[in-house]
C-alpha atoms as a PDB file:
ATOM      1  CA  UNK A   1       0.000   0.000   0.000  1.00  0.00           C
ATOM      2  CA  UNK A   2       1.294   3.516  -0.744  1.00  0.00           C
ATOM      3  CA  UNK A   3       1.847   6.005   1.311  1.00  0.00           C
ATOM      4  CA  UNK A   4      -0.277   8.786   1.181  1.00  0.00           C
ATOM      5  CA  UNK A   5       1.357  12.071   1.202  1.00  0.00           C
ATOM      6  CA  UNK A   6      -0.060  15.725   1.497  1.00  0.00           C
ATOM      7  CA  UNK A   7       1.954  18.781   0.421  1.00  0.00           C
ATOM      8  CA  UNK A   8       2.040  22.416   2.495  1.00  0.00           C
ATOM      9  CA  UNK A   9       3.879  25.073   0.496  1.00  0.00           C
ATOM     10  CA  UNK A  10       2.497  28.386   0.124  1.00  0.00           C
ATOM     11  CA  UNK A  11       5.031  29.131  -3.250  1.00  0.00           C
ATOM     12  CA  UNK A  12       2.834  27.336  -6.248  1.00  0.00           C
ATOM     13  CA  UNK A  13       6.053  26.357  -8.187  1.00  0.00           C
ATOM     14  CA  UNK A  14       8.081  24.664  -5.647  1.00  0.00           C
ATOM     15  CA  UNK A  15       4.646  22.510  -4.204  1.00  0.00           C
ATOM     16  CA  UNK A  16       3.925  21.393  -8.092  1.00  0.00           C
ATOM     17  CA  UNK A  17       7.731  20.507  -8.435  1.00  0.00           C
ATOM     18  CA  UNK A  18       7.498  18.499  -5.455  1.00  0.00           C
ATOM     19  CA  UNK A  19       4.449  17.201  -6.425  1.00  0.00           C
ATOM     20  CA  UNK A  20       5.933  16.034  -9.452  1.00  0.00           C
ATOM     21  CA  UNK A  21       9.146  14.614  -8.096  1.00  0.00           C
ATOM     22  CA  UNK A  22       7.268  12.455  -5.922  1.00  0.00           C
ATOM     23  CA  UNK A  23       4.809  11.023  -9.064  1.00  0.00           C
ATOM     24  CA  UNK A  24       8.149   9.130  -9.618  1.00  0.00           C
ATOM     25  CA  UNK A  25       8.134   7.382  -6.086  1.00  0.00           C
ATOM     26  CA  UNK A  26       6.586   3.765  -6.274  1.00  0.00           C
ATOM     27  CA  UNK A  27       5.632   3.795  -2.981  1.00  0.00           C
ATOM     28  CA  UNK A  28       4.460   7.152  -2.311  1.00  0.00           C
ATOM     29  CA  UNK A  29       1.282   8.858  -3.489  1.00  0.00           C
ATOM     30  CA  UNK A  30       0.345  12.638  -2.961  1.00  0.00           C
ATOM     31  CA  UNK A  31      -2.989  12.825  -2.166  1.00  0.00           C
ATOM     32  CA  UNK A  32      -3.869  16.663  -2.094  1.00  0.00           C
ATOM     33  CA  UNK A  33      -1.783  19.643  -1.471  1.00  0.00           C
ATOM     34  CA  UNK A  34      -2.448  23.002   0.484  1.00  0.00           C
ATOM     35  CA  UNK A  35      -1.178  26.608  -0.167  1.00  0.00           C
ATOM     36  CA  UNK A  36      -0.652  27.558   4.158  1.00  0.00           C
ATOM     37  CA  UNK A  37      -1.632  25.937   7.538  1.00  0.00           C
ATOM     38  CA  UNK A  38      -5.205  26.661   7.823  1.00  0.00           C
ATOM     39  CA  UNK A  39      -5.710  24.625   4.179  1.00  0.00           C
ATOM     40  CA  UNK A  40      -3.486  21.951   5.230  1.00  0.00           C
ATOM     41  CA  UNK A  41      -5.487  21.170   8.703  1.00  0.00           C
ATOM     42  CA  UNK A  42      -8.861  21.308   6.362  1.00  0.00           C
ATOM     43  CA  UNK A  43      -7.244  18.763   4.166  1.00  0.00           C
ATOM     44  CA  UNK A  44      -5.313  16.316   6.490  1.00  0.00           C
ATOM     45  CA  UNK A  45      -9.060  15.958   8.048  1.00  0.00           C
ATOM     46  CA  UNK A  46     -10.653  15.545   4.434  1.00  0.00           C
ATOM     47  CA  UNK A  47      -7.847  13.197   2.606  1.00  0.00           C
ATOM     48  CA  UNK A  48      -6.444  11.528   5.955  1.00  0.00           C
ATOM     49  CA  UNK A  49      -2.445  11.745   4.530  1.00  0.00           C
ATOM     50  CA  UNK A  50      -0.540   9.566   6.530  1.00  0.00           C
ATOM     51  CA  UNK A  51       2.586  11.996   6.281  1.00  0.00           C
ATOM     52  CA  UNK A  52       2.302  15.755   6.165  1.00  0.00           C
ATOM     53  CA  UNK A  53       5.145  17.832   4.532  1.00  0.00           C
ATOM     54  CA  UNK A  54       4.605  21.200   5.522  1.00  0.00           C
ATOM     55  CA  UNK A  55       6.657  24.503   5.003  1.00  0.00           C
ATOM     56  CA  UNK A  56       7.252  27.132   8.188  1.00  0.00           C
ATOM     57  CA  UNK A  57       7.362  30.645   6.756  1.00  0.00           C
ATOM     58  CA  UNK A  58       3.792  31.062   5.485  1.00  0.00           C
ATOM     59  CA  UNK A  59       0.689  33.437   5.551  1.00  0.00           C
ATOM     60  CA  UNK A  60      -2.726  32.986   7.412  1.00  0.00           C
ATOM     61  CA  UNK A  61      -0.981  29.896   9.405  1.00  0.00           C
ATOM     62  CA  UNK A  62       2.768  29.174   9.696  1.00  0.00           C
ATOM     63  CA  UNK A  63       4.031  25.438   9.759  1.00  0.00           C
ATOM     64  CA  UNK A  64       4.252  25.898  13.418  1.00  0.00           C
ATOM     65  CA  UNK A  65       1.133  27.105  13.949  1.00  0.00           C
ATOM     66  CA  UNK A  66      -0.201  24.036  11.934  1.00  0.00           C
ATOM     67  CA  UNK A  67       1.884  21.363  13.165  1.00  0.00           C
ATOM     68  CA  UNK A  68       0.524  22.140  16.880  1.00  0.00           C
ATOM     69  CA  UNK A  69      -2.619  22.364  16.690  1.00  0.00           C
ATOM     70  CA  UNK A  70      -2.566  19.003  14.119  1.00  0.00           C
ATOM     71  CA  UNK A  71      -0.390  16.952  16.332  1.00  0.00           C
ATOM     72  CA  UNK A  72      -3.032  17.888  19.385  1.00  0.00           C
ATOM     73  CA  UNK A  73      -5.739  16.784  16.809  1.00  0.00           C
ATOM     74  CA  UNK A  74      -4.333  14.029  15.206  1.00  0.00           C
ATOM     75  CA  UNK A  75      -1.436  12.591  16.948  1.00  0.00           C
ATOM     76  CA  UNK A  76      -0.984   9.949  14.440  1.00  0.00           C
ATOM     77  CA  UNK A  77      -0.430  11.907  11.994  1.00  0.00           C
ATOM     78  CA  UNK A  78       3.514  12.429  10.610  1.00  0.00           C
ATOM     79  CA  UNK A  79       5.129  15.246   9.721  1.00  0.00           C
ATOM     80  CA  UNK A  80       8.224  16.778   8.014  1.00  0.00           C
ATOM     81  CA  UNK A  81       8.965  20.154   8.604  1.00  0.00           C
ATOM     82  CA  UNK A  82      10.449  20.944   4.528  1.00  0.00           C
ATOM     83  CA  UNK A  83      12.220  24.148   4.904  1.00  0.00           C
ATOM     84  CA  UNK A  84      14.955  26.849   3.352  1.00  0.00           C
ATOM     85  CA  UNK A  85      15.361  27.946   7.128  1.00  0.00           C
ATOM     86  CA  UNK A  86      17.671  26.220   9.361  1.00  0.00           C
ATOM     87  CA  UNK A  87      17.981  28.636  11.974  1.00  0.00           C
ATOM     88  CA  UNK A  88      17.905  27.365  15.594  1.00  0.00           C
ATOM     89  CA  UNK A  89      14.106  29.291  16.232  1.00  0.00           C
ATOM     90  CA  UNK A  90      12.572  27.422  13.008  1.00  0.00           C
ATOM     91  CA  UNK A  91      14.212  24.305  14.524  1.00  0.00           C
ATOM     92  CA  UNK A  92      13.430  24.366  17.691  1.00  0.00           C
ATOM     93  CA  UNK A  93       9.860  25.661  17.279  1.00  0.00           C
ATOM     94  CA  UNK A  94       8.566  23.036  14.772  1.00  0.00           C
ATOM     95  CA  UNK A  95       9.977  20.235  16.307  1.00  0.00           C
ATOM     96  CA  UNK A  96       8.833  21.188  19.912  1.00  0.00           C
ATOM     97  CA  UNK A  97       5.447  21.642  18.236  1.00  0.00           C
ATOM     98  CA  UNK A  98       5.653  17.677  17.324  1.00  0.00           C
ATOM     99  CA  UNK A  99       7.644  17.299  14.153  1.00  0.00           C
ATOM    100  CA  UNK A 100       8.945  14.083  13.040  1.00  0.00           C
ATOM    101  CA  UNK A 101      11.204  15.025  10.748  1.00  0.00           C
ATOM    102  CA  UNK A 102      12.915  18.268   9.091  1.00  0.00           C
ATOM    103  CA  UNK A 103      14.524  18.730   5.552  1.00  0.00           C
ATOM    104  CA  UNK A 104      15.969  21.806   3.992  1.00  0.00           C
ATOM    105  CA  UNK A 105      14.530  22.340   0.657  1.00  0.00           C
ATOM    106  CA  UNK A 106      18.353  21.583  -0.612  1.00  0.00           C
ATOM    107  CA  UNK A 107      17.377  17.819   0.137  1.00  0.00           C
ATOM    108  CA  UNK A 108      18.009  15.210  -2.359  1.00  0.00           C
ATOM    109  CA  UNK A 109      15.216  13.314  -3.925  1.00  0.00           C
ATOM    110  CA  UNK A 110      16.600  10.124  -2.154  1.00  0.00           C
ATOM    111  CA  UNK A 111      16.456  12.229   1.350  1.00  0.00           C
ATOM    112  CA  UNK A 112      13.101  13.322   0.644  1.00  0.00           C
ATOM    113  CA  UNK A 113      11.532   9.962   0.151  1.00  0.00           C
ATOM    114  CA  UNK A 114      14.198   8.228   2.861  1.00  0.00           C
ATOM    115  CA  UNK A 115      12.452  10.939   5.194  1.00  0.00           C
ATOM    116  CA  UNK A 116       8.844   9.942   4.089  1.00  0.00           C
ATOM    117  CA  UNK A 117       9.416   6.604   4.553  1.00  0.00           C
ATOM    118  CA  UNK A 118      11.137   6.820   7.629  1.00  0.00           C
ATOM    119  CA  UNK A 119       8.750   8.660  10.079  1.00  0.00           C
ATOM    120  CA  UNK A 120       6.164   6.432   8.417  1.00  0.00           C
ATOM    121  CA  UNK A 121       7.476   3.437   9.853  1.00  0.00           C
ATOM    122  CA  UNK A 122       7.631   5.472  12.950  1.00  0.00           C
ATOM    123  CA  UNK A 123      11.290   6.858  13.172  1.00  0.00           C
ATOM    124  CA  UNK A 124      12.818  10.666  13.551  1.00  0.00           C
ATOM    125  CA  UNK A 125      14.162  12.219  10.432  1.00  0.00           C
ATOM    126  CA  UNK A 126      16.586  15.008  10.337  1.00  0.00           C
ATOM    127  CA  UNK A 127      18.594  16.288   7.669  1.00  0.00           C
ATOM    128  CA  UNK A 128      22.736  16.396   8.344  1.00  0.00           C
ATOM    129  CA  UNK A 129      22.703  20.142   8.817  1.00  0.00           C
ATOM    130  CA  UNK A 130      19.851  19.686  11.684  1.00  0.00           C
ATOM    131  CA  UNK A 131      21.365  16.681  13.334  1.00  0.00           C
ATOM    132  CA  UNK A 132      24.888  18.333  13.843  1.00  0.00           C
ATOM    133  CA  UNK A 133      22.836  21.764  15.423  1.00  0.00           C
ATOM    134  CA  UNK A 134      21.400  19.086  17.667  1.00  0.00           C
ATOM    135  CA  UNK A 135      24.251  17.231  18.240  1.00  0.00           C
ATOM    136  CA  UNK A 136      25.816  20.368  19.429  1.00  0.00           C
ATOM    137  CA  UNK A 137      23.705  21.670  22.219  1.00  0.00           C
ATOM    138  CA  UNK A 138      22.150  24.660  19.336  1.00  0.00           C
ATOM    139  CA  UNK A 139      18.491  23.626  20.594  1.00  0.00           C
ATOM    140  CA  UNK A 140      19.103  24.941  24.023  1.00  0.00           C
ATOM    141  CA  UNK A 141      16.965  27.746  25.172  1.00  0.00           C
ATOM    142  CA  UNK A 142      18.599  30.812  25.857  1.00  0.00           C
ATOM    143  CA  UNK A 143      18.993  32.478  29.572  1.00  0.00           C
ATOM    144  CA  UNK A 144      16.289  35.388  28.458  1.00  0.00           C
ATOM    145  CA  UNK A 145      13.829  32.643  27.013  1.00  0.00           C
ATOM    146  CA  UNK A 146      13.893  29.221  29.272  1.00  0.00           C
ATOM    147  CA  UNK A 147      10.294  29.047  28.626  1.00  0.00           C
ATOM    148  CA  UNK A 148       9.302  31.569  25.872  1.00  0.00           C
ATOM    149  CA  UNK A 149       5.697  31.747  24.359  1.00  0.00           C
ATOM    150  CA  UNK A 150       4.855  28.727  26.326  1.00  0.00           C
ATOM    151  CA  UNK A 151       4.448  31.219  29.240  1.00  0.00           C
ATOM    152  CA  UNK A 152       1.872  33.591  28.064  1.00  0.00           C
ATOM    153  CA  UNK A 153      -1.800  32.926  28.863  1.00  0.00           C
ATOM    154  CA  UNK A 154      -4.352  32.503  25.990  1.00  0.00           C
ATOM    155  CA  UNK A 155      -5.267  35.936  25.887  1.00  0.00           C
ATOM    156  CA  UNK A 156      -2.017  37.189  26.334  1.00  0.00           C
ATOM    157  CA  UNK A 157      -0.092  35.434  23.115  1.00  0.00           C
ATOM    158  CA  UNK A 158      -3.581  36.744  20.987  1.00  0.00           C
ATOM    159  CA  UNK A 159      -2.410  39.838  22.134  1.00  0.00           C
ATOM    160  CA  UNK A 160       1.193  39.903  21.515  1.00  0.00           C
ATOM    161  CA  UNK A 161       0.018  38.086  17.673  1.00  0.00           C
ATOM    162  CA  UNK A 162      -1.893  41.193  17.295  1.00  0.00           C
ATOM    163  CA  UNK A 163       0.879  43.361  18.029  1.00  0.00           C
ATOM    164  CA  UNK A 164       3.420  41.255  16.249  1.00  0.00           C
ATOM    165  CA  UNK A 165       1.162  41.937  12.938  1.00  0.00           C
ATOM    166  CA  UNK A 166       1.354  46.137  13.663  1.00  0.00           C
ATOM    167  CA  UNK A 167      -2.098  46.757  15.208  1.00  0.00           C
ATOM    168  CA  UNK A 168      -2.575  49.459  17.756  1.00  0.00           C
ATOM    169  CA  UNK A 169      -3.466  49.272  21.187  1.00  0.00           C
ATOM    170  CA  UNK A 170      -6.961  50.886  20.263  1.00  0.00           C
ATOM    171  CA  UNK A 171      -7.421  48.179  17.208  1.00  0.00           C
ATOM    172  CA  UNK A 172      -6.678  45.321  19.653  1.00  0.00           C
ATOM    173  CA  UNK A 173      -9.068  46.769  22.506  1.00  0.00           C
ATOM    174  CA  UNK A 174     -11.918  46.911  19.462  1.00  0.00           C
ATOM    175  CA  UNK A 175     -11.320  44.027  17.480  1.00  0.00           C
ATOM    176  CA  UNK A 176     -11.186  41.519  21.495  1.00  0.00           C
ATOM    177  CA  UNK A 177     -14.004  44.240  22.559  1.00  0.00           C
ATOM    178  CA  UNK A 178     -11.475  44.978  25.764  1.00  0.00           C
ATOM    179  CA  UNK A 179     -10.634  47.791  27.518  1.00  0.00           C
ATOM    180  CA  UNK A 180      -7.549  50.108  26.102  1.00  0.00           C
ATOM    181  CA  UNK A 181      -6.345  49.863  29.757  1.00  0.00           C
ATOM    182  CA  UNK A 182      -6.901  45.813  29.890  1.00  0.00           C
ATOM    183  CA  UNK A 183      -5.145  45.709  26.643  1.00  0.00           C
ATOM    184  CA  UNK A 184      -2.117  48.076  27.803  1.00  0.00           C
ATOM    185  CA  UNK A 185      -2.126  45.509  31.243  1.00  0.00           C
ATOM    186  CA  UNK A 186      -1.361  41.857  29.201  1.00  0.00           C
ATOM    187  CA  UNK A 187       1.371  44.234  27.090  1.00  0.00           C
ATOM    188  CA  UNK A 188       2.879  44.857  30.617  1.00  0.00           C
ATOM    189  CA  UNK A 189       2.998  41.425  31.476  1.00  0.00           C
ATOM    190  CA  UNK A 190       3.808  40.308  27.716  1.00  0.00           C
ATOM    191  CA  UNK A 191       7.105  42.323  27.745  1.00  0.00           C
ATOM    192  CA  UNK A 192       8.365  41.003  30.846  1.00  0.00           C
ATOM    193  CA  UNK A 193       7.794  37.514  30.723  1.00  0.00           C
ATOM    194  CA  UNK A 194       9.670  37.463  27.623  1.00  0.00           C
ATOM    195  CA  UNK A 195      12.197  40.034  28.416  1.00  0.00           C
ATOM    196  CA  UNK A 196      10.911  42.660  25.791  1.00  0.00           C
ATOM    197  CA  UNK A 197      11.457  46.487  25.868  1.00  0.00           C
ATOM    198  CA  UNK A 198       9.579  47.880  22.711  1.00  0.00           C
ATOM    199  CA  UNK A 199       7.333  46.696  20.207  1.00  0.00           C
ATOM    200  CA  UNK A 200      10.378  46.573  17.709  1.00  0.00           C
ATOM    201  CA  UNK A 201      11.500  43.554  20.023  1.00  0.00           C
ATOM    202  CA  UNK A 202       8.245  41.890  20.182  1.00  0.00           C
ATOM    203  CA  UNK A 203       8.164  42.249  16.088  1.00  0.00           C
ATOM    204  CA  UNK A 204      11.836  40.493  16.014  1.00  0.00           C
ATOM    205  CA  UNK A 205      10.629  37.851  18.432  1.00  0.00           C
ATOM    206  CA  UNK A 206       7.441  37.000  16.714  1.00  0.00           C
ATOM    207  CA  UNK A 207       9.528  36.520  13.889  1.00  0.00           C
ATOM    208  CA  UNK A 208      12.147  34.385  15.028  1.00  0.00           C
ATOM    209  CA  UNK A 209       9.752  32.082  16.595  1.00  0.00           C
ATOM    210  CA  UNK A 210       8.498  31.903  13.149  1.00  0.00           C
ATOM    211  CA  UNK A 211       4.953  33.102  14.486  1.00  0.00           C
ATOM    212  CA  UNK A 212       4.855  35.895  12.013  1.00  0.00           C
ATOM    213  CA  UNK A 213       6.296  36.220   8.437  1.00  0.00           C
ATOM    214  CA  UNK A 214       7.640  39.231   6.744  1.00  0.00           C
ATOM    215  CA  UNK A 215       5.957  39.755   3.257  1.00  0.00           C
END
């Protein structure tokens, strides 16, 4: 039996070349693909993939996002992070959220489908570059972030989204119908549980955590 394969990319090219590489694989069928990580939860549920390949940096959801709130979902479910980033916050981020496996998009064919096969079967997959960050302690949390977005409430990491994507403290007290002053309270608490000083840093942050994208 094939396994059934569903590809994440929000670039049209790259997801049809992949698409297309992958038409060549025996043992591997792509059963739908998705354009960010709002489409690709909608179609895991509808097609039922048994290996996701998902991309980080996109719009309306990230591969983060995505991967969390699938993994809660669906635990069964595999998936390979398939990058261009291999910065330590990508990393870090996707696999904490539950990823089995993560490729740069410099992969091989025979890497891509070695991956797909492996966390199939049930195994990690990580790509050289990733294994040797690893290997090397990179994945360690730094002194000003043992604990990160993990420590904001609910309503606080809606918040700092809101301000990671440029709205006002007046847009964020209408669009959670809140109080300017309740709003201005959670961006107290926001900046120092993550160590923040300006909404330039929270900007940087969101981005590094791969939470927001720069168009």
């Amino acid at each position: 039996m094939k396994i059934k394969v569903l590809v994440t990319d929000d670039h049209q090219l790259f997801r049809e070349g992949l698409v297309n590489l992958l038409f060549s694989a025996p043992d591997i069928e792509v059963v739908a693909e998705a354009v960010d990580g709002k489409d690709a939860i909608k179609k895991v549920s509808h097609f039922k993939p048994d290996v996701l390949l998902i991309d980080i940096a996109m719009p309306n959801m990230n591969g983060i996002e995505a991967t969390r709130e699938l993994k809660e979902k669906m635990p069964e479910i595999k998936i390979i992070a398939l990058s261009m980033h291999s910065e330590k916050q990508y990393v870090k981020g996707i696999l904490e959220a539950g990823a089995d496996g993560y490729l740069l998009k410099n992969c091989t064919y025979q890497q891509l489908t070695d991956a797909i096969k492996s966390v199939h079967a049930g195994k990690k997959y990580l790509s050289t570059d990733i294994t040797t960050m690893i290997i090397n302690g990179y994945l360690e949390p730094s002194k000003n972030d043992s604990e990160g977005i993990s420590t904001l409430s609910k309503r606080e990491k809606e918040i700092f989204i809101l301000y990671a994507e440029g709205k006002s403290t007046r847009e964020i007290s209408e669009k959670l119908f809140i109080s300017v002053k309740t709003v201005g309270t959670h961006k107290q608490h926001i900046f120092e549980k993550l160590n923040l000083k300006s909404n330039s840093d929270l900007i940087k942050y969101a981005i590094k955590k791969g939470l927001i994208q720069l168009d």
